[in-house]
N, C-alpha and C. Protein backbone atom coordinates (compact mmCIF):
# COMPACT_ATOMS: atom_id res chain seq x y z
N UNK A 1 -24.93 9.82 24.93
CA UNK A 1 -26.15 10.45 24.45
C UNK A 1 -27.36 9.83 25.14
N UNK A 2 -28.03 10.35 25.58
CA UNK A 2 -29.54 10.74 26.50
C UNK A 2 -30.24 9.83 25.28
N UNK A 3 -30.64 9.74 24.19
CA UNK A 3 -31.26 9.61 23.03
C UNK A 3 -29.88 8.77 21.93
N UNK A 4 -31.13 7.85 21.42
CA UNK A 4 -30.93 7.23 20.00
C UNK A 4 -31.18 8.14 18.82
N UNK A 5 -29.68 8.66 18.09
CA UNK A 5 -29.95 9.69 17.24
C UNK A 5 -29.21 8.72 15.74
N UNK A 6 -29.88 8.95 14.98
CA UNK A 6 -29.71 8.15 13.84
C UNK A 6 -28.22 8.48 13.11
N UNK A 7 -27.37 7.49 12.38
CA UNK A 7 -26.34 8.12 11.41
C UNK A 7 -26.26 9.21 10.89
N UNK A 8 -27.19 9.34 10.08
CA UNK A 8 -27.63 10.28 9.09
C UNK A 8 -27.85 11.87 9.92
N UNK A 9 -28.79 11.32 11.15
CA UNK A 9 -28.66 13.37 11.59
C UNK A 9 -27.32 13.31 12.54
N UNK A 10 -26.72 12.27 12.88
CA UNK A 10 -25.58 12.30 13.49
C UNK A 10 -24.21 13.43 12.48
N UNK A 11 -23.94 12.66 11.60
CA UNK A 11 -23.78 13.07 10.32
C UNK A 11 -23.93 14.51 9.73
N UNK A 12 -25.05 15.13 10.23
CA UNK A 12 -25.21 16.13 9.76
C UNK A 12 -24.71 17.07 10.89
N UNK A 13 -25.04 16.52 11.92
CA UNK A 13 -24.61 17.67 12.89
C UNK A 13 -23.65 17.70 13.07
N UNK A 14 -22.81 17.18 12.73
CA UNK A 14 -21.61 17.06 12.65
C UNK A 14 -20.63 17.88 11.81
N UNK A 15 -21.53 18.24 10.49
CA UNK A 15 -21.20 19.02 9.44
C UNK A 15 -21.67 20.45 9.77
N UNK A 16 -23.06 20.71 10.80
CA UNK A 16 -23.44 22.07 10.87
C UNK A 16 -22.16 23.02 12.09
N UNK A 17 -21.90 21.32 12.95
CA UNK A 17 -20.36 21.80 13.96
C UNK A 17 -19.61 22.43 13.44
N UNK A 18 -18.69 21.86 11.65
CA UNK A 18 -17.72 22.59 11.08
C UNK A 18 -18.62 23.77 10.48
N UNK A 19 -19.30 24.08 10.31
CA UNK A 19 -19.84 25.86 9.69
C UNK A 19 -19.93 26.21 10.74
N UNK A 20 -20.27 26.16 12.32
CA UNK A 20 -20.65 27.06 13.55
C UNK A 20 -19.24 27.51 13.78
N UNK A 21 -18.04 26.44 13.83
CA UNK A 21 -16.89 26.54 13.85
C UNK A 21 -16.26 27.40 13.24
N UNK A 22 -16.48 27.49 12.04
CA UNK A 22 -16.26 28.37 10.90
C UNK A 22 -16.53 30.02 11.41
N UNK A 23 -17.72 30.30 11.50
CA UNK A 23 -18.58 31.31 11.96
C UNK A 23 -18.58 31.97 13.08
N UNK A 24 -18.15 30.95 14.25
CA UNK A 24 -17.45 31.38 15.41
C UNK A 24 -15.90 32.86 14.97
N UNK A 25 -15.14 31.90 13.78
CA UNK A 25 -13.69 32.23 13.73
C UNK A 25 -14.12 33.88 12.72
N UNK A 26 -15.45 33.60 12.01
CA UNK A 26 -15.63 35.07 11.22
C UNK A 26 -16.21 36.05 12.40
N UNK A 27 -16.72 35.65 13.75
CA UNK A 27 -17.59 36.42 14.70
C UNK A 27 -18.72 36.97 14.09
N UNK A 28 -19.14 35.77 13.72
CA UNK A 28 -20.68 35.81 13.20
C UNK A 28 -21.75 35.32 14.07
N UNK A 29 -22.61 36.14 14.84
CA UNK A 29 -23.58 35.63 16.05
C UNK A 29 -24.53 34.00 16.03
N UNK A 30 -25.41 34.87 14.96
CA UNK A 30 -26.77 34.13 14.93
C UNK A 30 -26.39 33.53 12.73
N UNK A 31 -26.99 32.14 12.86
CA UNK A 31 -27.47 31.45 12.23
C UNK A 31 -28.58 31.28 11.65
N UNK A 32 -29.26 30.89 10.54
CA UNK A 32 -30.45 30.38 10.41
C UNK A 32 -30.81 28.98 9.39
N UNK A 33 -31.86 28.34 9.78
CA UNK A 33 -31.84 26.89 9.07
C UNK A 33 -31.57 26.84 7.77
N UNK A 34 -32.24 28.08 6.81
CA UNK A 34 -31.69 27.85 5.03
C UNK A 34 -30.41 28.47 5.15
N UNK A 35 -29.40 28.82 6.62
CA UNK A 35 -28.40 29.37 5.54
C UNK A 35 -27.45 27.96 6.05
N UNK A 36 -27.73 27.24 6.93
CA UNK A 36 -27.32 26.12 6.88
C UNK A 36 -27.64 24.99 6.06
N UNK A 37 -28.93 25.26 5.44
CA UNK A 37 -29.55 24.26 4.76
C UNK A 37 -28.94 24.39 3.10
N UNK A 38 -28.64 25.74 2.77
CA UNK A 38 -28.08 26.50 1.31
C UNK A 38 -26.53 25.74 1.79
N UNK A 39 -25.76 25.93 2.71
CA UNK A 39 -24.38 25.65 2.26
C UNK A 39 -24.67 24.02 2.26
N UNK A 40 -25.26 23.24 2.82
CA UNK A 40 -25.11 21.89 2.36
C UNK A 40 -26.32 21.13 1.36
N UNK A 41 -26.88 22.47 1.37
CA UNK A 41 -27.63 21.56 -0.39
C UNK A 41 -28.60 20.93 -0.03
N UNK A 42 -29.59 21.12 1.70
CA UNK A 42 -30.65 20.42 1.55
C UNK A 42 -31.77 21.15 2.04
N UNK A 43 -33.09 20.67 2.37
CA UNK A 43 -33.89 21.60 2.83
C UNK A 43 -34.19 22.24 3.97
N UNK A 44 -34.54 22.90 4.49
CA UNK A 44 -34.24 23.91 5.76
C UNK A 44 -34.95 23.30 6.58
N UNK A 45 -36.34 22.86 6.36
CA UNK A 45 -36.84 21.51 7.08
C UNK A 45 -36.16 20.24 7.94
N UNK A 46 -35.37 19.93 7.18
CA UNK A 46 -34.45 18.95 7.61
C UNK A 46 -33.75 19.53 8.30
N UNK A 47 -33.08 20.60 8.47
CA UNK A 47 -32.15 21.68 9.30
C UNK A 47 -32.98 21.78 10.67
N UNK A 48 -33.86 22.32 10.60
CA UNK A 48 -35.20 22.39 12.05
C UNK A 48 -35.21 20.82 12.89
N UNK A 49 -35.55 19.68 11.86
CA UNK A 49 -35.79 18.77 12.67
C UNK A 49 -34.57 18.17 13.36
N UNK A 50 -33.55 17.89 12.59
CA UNK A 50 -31.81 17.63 13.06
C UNK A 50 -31.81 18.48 14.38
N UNK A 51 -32.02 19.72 14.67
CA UNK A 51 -31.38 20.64 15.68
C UNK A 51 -32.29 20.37 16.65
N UNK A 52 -33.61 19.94 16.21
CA UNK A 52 -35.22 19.64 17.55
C UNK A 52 -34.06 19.03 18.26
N UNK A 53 -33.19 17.64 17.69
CA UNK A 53 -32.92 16.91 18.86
C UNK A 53 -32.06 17.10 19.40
N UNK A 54 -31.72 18.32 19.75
CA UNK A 54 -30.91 19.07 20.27
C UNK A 54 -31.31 20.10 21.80
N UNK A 55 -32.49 20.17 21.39
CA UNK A 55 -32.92 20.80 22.50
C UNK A 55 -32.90 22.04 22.31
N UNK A 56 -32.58 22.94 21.59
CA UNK A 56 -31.67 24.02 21.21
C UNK A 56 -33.03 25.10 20.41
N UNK A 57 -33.84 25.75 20.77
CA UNK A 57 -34.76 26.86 19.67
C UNK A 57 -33.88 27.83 19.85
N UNK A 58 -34.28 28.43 18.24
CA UNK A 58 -33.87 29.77 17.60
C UNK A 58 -34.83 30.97 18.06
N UNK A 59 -34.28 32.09 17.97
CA UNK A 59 -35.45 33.34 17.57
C UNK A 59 -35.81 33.80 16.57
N UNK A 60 -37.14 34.15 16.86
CA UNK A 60 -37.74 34.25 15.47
C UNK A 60 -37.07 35.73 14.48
N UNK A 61 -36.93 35.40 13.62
CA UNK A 61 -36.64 36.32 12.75
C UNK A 61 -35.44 36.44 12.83
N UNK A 62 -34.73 35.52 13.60
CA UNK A 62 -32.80 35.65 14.17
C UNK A 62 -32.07 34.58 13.50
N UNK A 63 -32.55 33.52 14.39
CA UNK A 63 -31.97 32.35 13.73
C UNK A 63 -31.51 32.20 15.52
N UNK A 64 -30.32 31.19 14.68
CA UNK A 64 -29.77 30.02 16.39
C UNK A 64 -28.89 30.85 16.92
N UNK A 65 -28.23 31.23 17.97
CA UNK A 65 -26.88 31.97 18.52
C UNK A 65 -26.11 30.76 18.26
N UNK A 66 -25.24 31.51 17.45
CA UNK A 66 -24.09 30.10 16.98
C UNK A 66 -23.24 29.15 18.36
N UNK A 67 -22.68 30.22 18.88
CA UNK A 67 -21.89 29.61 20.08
C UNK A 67 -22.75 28.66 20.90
N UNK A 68 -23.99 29.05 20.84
CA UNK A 68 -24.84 27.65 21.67
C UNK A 68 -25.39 27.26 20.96
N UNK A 69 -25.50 26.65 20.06
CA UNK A 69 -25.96 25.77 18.94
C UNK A 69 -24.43 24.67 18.84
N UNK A 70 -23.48 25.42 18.54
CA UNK A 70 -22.05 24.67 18.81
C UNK A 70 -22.07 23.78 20.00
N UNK A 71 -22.28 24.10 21.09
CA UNK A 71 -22.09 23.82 22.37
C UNK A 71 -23.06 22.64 22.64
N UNK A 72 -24.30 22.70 21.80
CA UNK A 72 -25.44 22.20 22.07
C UNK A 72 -25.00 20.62 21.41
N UNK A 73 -24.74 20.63 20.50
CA UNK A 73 -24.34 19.70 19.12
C UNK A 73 -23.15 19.04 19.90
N UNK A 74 -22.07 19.75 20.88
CA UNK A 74 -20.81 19.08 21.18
C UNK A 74 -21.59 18.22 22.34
N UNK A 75 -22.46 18.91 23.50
CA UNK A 75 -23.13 18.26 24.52
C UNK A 75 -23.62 16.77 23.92
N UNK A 76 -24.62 16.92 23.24
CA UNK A 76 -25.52 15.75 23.03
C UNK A 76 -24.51 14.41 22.07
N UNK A 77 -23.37 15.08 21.12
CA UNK A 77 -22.41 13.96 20.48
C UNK A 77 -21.32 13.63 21.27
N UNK A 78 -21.57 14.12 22.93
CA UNK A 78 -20.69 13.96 23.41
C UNK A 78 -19.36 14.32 22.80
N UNK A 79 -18.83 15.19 22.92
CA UNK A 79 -17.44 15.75 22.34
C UNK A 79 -16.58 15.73 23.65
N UNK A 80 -16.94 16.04 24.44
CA UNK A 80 -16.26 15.56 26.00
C UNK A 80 -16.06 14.68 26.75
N UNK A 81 -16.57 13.68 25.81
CA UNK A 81 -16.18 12.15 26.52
C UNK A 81 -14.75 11.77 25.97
N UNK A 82 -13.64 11.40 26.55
CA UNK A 82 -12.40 11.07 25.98
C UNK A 82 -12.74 9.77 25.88
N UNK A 83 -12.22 9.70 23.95
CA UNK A 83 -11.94 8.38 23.85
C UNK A 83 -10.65 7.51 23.52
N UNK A 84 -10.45 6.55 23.83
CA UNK A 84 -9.01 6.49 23.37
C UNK A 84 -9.61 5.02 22.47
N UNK A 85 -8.07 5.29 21.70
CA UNK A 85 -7.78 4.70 20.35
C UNK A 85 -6.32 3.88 19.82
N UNK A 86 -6.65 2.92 19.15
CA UNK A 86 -5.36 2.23 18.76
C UNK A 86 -5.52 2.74 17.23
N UNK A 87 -4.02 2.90 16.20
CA UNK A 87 -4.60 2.63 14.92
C UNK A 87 -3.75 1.34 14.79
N UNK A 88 -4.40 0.68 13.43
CA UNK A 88 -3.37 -0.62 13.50
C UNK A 88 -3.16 -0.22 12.13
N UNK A 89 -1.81 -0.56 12.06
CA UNK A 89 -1.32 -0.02 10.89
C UNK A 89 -0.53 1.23 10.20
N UNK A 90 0.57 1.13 10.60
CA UNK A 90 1.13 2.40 10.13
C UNK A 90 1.96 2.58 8.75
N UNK A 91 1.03 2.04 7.88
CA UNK A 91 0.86 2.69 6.28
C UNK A 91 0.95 4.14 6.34
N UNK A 92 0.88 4.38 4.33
CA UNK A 92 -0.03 5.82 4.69
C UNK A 92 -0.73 6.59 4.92
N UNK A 93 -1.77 5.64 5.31
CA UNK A 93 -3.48 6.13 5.53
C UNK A 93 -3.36 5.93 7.35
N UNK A 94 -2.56 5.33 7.80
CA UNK A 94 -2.65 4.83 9.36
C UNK A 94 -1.50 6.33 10.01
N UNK A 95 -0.89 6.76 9.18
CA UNK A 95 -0.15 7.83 9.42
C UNK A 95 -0.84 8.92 9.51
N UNK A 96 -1.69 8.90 8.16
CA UNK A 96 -2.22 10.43 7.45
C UNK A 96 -3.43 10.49 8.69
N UNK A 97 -4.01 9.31 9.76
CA UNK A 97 -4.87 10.00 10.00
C UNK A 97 -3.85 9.82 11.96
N UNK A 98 -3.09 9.64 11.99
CA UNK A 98 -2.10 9.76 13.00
C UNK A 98 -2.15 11.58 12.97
N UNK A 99 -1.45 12.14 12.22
CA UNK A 99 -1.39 13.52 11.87
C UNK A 99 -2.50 14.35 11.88
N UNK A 100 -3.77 13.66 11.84
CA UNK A 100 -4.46 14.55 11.93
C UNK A 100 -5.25 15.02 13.46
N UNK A 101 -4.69 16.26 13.85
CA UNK A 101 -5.00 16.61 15.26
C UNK A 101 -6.68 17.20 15.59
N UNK A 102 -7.21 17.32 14.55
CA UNK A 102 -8.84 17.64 15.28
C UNK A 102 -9.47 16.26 15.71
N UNK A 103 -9.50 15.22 15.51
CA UNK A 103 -10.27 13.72 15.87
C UNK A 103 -9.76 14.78 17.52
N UNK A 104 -8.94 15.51 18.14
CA UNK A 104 -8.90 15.28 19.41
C UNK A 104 -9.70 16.47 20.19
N UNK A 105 -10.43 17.55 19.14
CA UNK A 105 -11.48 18.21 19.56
C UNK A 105 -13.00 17.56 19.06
N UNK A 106 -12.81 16.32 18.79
CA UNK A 106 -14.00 15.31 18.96
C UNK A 106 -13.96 14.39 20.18
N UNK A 107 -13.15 14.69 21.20
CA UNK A 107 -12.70 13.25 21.99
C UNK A 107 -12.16 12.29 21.88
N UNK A 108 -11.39 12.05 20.61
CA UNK A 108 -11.07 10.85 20.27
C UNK A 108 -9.38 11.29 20.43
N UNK A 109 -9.08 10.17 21.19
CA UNK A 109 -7.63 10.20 21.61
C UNK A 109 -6.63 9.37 21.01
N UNK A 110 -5.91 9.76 20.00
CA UNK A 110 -5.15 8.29 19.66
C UNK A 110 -3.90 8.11 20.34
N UNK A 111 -3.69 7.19 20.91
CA UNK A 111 -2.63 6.92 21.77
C UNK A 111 -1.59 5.88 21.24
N UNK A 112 -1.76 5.26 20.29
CA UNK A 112 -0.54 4.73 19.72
C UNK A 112 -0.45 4.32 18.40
N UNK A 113 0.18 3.84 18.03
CA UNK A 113 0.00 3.27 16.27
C UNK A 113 0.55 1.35 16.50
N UNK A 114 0.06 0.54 15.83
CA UNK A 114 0.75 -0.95 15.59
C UNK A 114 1.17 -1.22 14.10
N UNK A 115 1.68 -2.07 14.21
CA UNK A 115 2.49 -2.50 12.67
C UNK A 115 3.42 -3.89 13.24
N UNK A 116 3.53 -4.59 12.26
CA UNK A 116 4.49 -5.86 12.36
C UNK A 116 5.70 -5.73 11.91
N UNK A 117 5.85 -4.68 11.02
CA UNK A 117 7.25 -4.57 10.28
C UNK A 117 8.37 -4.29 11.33
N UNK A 118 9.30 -4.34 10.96
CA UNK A 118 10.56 -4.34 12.43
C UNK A 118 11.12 -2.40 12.14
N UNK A 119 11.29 -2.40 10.48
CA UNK A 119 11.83 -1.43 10.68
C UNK A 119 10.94 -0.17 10.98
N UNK A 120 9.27 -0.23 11.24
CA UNK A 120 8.53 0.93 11.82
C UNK A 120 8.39 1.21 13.59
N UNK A 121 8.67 -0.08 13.81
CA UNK A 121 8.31 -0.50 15.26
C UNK A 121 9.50 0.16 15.83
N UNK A 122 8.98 1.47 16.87
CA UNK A 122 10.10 2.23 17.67
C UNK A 122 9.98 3.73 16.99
N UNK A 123 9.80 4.05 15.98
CA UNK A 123 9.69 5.28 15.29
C UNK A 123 7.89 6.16 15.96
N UNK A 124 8.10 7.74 15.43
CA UNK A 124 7.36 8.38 16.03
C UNK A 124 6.25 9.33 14.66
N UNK A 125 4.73 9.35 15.16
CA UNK A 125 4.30 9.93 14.10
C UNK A 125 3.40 10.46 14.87
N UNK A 126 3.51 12.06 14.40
CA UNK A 126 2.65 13.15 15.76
C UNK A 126 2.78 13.14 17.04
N UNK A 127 4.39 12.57 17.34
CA UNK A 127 4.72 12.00 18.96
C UNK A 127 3.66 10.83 19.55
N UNK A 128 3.32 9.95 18.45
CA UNK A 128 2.74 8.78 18.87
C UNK A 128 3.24 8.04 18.56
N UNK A 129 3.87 6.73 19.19
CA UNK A 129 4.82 6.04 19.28
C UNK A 129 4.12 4.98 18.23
N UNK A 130 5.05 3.86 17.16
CA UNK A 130 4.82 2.76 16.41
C UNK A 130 5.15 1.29 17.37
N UNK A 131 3.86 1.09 18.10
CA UNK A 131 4.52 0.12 18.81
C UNK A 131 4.20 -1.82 18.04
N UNK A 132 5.06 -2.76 18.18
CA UNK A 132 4.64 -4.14 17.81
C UNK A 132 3.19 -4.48 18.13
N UNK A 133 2.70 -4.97 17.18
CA UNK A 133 1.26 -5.11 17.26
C UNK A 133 1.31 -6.44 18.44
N UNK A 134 2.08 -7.38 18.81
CA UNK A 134 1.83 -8.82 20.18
C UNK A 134 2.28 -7.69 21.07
N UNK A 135 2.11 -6.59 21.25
CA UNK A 135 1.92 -5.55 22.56
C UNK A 135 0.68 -5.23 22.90
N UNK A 136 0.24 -4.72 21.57
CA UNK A 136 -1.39 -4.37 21.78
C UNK A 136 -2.41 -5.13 22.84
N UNK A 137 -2.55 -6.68 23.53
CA UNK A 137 -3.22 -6.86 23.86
C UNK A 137 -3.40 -6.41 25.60
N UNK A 138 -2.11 -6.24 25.86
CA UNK A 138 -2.14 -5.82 27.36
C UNK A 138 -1.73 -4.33 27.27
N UNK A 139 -1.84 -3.57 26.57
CA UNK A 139 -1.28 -2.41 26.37
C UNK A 139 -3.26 -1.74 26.36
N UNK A 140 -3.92 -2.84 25.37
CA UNK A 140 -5.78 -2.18 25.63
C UNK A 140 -6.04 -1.79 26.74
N UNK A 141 -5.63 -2.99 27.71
CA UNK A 141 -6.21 -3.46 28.96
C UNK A 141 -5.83 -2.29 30.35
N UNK A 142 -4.48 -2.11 30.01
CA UNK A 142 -3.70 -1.69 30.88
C UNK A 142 -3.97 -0.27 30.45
N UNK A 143 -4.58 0.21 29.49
CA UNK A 143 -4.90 1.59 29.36
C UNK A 143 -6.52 1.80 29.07
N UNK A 144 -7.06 1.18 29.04
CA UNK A 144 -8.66 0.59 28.90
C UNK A 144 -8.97 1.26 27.56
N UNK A 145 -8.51 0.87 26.52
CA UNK A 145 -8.51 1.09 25.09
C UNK A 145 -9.66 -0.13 24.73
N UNK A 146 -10.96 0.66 24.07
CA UNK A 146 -11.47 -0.08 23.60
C UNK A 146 -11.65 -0.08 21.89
N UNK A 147 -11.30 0.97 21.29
CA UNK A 147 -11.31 1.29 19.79
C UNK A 147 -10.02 0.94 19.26
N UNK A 148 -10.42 0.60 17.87
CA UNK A 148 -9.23 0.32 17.17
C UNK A 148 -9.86 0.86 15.65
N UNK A 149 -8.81 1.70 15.38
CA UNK A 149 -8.47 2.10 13.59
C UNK A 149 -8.12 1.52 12.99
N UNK A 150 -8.68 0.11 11.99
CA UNK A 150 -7.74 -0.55 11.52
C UNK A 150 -7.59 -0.12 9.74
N UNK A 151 -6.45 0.41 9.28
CA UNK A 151 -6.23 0.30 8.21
C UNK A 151 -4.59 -0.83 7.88
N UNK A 152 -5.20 -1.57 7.99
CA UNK A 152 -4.21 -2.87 7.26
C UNK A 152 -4.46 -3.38 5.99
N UNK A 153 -3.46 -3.86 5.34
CA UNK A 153 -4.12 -4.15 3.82
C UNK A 153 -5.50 -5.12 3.64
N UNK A 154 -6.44 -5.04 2.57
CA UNK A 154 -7.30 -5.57 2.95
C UNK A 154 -7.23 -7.52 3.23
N UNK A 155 -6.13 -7.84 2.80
CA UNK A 155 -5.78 -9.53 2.63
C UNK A 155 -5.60 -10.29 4.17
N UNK A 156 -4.93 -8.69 5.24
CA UNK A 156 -5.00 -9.11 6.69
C UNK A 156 -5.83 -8.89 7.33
N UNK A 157 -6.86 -7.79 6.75
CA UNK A 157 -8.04 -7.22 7.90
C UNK A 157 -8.88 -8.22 9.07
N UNK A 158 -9.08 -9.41 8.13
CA UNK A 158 -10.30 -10.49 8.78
C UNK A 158 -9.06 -10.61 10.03
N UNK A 159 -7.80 -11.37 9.60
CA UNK A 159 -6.65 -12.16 10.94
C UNK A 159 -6.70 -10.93 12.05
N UNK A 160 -6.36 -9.44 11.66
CA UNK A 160 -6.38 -8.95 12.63
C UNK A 160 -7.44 -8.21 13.36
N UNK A 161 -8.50 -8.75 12.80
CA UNK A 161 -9.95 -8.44 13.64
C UNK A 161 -10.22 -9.73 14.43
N UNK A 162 -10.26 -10.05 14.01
CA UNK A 162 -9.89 -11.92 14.91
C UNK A 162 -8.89 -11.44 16.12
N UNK A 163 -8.06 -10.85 15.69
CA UNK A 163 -6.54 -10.81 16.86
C UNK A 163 -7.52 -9.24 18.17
N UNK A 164 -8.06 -8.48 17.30
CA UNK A 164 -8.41 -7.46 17.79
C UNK A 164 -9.51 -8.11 18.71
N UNK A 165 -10.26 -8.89 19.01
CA UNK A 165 -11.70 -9.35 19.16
C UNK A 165 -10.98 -9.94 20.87
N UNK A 166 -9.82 -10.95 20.35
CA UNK A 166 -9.32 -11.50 21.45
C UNK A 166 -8.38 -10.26 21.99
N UNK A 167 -8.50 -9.35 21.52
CA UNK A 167 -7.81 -8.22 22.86
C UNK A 167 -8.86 -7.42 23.69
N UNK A 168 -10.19 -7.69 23.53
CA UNK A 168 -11.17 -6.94 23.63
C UNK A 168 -11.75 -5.59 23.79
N UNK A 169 -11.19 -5.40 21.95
CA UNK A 169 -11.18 -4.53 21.92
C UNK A 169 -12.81 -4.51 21.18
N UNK A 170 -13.70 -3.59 21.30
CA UNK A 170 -15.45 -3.59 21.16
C UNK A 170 -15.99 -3.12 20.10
N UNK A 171 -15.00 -2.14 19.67
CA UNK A 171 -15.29 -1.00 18.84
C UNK A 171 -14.36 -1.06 17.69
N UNK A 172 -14.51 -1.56 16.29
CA UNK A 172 -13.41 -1.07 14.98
C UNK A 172 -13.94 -0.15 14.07
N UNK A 173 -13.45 1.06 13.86
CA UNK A 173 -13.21 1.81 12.72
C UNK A 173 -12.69 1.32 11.36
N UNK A 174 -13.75 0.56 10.86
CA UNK A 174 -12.62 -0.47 9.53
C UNK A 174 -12.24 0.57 8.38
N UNK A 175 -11.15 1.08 8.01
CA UNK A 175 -10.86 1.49 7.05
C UNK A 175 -10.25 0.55 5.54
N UNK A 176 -10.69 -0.62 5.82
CA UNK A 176 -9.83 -1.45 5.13
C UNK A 176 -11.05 -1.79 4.16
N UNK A 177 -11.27 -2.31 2.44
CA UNK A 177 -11.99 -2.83 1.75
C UNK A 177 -12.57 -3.84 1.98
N UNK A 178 -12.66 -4.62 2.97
CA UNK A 178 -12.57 -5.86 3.73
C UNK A 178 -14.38 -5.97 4.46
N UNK A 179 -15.21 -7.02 4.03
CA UNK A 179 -15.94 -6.64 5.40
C UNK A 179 -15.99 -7.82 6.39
N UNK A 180 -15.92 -7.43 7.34
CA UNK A 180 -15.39 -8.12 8.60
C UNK A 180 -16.40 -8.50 9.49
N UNK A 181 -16.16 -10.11 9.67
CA UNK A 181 -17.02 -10.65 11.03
C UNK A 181 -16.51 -10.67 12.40
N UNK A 182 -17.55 -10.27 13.11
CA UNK A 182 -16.94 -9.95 14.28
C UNK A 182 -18.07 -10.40 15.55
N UNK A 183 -17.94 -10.66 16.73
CA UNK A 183 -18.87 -11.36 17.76
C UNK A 183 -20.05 -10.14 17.47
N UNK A 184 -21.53 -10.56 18.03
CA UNK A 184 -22.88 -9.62 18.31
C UNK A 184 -22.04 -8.24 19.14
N UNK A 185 -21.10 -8.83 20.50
CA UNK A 185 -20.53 -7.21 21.16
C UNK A 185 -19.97 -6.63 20.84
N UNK A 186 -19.16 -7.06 19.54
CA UNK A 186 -17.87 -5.86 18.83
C UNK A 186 -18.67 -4.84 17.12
N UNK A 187 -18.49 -4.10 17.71
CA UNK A 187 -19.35 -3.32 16.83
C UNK A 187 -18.13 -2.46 15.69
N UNK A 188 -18.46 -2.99 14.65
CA UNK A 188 -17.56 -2.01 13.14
C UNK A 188 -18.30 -1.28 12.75
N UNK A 189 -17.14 -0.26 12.20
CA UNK A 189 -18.04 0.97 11.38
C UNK A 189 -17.27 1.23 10.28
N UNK A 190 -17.85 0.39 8.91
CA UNK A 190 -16.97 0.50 7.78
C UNK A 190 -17.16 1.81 7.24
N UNK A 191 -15.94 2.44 7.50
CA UNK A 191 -15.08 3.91 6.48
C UNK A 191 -14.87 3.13 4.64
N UNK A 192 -16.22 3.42 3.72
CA UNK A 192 -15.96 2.99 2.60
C UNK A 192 -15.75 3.94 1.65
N UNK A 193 -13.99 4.06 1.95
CA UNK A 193 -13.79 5.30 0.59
C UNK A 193 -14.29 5.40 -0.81
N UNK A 194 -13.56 3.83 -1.07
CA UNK A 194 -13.93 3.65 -2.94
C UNK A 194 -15.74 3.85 -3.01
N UNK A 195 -16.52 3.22 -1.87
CA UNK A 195 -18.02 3.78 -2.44
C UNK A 195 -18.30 5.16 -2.24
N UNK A 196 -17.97 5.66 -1.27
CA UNK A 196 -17.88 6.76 -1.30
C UNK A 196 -17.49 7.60 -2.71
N UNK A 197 -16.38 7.27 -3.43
CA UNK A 197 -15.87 8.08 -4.44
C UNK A 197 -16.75 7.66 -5.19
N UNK A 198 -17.43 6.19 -5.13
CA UNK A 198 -17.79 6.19 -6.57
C UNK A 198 -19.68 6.89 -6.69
N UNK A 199 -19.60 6.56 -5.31
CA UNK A 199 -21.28 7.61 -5.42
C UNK A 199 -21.02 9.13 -5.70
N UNK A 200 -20.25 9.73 -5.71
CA UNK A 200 -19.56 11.38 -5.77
C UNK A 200 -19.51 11.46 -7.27
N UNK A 201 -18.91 10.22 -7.72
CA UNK A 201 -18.28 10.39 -9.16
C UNK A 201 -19.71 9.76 -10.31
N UNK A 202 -20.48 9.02 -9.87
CA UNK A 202 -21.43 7.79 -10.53
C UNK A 202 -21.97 8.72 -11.93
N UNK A 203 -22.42 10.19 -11.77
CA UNK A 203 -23.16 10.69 -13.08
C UNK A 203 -22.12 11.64 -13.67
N UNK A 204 -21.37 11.24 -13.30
CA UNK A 204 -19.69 12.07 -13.82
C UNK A 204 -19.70 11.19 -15.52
């Protein structure tokens, strides 16, 4: 990205991707900011300024042409940059997101799974192989893997971010309850389900 674009409109455009997506599949042309702003519940204002940094104007009285508004949103989040990926951990959450095949119309490539257990190591999930995690460090290198998925229980997360740090690997996706220290160059991005649920659920 050309530009420093914040979480939050990152985030969103991300969400207006799955409705263009959507809308593409109904062959629905043109868009407009409240009807994007109505399906996610915020103001249409905020819809205008998110898309400014996009580069991308509407017509008046039309709205956006969906297919390049899509296109526009994949350009600037880079959706065409391949990335590749380790997950560590092949639980059921290191599986469930093994299986899931759109991360690879985001660029994100997962290329293998790790685990210590003997009897996972050699088995296949989405034709991605479960390989011994004392592989992983020349296996980064030798494939220039800089991300790692780690969902390990939270009691190992810190040892194998430590182990991950010395494979140099730059980038963790922490899915684990855990929060993790890591050098100024390795950058985490804690996936926090339970807060997540519990901000969803809090006036429940």
């Amino acid at each position: 990205m050309d530009k420093k674009i914040s979480d939050k409109v990152i985030n969103r455009l991300t969400l207006y991707h799955c409705i263009l997506t959507d809308y593409i599949e109904k062959n629905i042309e043109y868009v407009s900011s409240k009807q994007l702003a109505a399906l996610l519940k915020i103001d249409d204002s905020q819809v205008r300024k998110d898309i400014s940094v996009l580069n991308n104007s509407g017509k008046s009285n039309v709205g956006y042409i969906v297919k390049e508004l899509k296109t526009s949103i994949e350009k600037t989040l880079g959706f065409s940059k391949n990335k590749k990926a380790f997950i560590i951990g092949a639980g059921n959450l290191g599986t469930a997101l093994a299986n899931y095949d759109n991360f690879q119309h985001y660029g994100l490539n997962i290329l293998a799974l790790f685990d210590n257990k003997k009897e996972k190591i050699g088995k296949t999930v989405n034709n991605k192989l479960i390989l011994d995690i004392e592989k992983l460090p020349n296996l980064s290198r030798k494939s220039s893997v800089d991300i790692a998925i780690l969902t390990v229980p939270r009691q190992y997360a810190q040892q194998i971010a430590d182990f991950l740090v010395a494979a140099d690997i730059k980038y963790i996706w922490n899915f684990t309850p855990a929060v993790l220290s890591v050098p100024p160059d390795v950058q985490v991005w804690n996936e926090n389900l339970m807060g997540n649920f519990l901000q969803f659920t809090y006036n429940i």
